[in-house]
Protein backbone atom coordinates (compact mmCIF):
# COMPACT_ATOMS: atom_id res chain seq x y z
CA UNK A 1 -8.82 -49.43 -52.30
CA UNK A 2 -12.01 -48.51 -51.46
CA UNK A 3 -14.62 -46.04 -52.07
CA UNK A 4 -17.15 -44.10 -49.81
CA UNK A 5 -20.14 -41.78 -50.92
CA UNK A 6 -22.41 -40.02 -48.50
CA UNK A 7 -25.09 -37.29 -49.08
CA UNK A 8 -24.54 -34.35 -47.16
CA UNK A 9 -27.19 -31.52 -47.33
CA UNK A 10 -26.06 -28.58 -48.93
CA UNK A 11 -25.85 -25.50 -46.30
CA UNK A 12 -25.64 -22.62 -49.09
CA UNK A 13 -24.54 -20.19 -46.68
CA UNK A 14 -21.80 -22.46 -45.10
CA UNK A 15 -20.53 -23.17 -49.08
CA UNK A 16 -20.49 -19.30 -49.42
CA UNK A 17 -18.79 -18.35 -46.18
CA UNK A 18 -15.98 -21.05 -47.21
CA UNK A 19 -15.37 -19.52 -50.58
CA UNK A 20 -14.34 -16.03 -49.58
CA UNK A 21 -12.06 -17.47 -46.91
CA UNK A 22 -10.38 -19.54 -49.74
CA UNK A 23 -10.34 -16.54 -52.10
CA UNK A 24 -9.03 -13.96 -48.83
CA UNK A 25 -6.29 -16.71 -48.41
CA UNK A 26 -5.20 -16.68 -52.23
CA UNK A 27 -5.08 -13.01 -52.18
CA UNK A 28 -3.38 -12.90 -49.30
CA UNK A 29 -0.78 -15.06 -50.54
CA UNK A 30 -0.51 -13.10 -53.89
CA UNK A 31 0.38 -10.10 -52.03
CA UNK A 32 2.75 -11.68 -49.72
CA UNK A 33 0.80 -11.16 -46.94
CA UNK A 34 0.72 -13.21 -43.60
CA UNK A 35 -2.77 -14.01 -42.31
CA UNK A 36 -3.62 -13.89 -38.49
CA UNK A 37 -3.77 -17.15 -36.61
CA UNK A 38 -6.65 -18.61 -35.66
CA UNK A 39 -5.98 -18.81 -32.53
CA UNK A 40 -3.86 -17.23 -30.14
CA UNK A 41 -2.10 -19.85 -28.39
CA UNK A 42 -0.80 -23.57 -29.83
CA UNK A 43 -3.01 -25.16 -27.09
CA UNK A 44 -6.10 -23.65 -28.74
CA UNK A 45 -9.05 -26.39 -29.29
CA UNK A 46 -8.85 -24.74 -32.56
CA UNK A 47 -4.57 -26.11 -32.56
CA UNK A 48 -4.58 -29.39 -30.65
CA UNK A 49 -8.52 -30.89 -31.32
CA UNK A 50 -11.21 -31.47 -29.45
CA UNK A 51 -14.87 -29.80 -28.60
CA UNK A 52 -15.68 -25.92 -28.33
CA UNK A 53 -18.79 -24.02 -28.58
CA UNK A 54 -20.47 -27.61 -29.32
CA UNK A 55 -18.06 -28.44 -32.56
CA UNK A 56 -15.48 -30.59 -32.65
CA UNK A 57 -12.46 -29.65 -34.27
CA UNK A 58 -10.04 -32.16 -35.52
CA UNK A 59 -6.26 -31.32 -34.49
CA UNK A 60 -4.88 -28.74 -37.28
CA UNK A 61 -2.61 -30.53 -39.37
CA UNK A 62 -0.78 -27.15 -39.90
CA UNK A 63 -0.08 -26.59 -35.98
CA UNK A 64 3.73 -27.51 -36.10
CA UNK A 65 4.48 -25.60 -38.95
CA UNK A 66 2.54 -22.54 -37.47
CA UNK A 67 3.88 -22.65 -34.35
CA UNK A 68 7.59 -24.22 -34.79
């Protein structure tokens, strides 16, 4: 097994933004609440990878199970 370490700079606001989504997705879940999707169809860049607005998104590893 091997190991990797790389420095990343730290975006504060990016770190911030992240946090409430994780704590809006715990209290969503708490509540029993479904969250919208993040996109509206399953062949969404945001669903099936690739570039958009000049980001690449990796294919969602949750796309079956969202849209199955």
């Amino acid at each position: 097994m091997e190991l990797h370490a790389e420095l990343v700079p730290f975006d504060a606001h990016l770190a911030q933004e992240m946090s409430d989504r994780a704590v809006a997705v715990v209290r969503a879940s708490e509540a029993g609440e479904w969250l919208p999707r993040a996109a509206a169809e399953p062949t969404a860049v945001l669903c099936r990878g690739g570039m958009a607005a000049g980001k690449w998104h990796a294919p969602c590893a949750w796309a079956k199970r969202c849209w199955g």
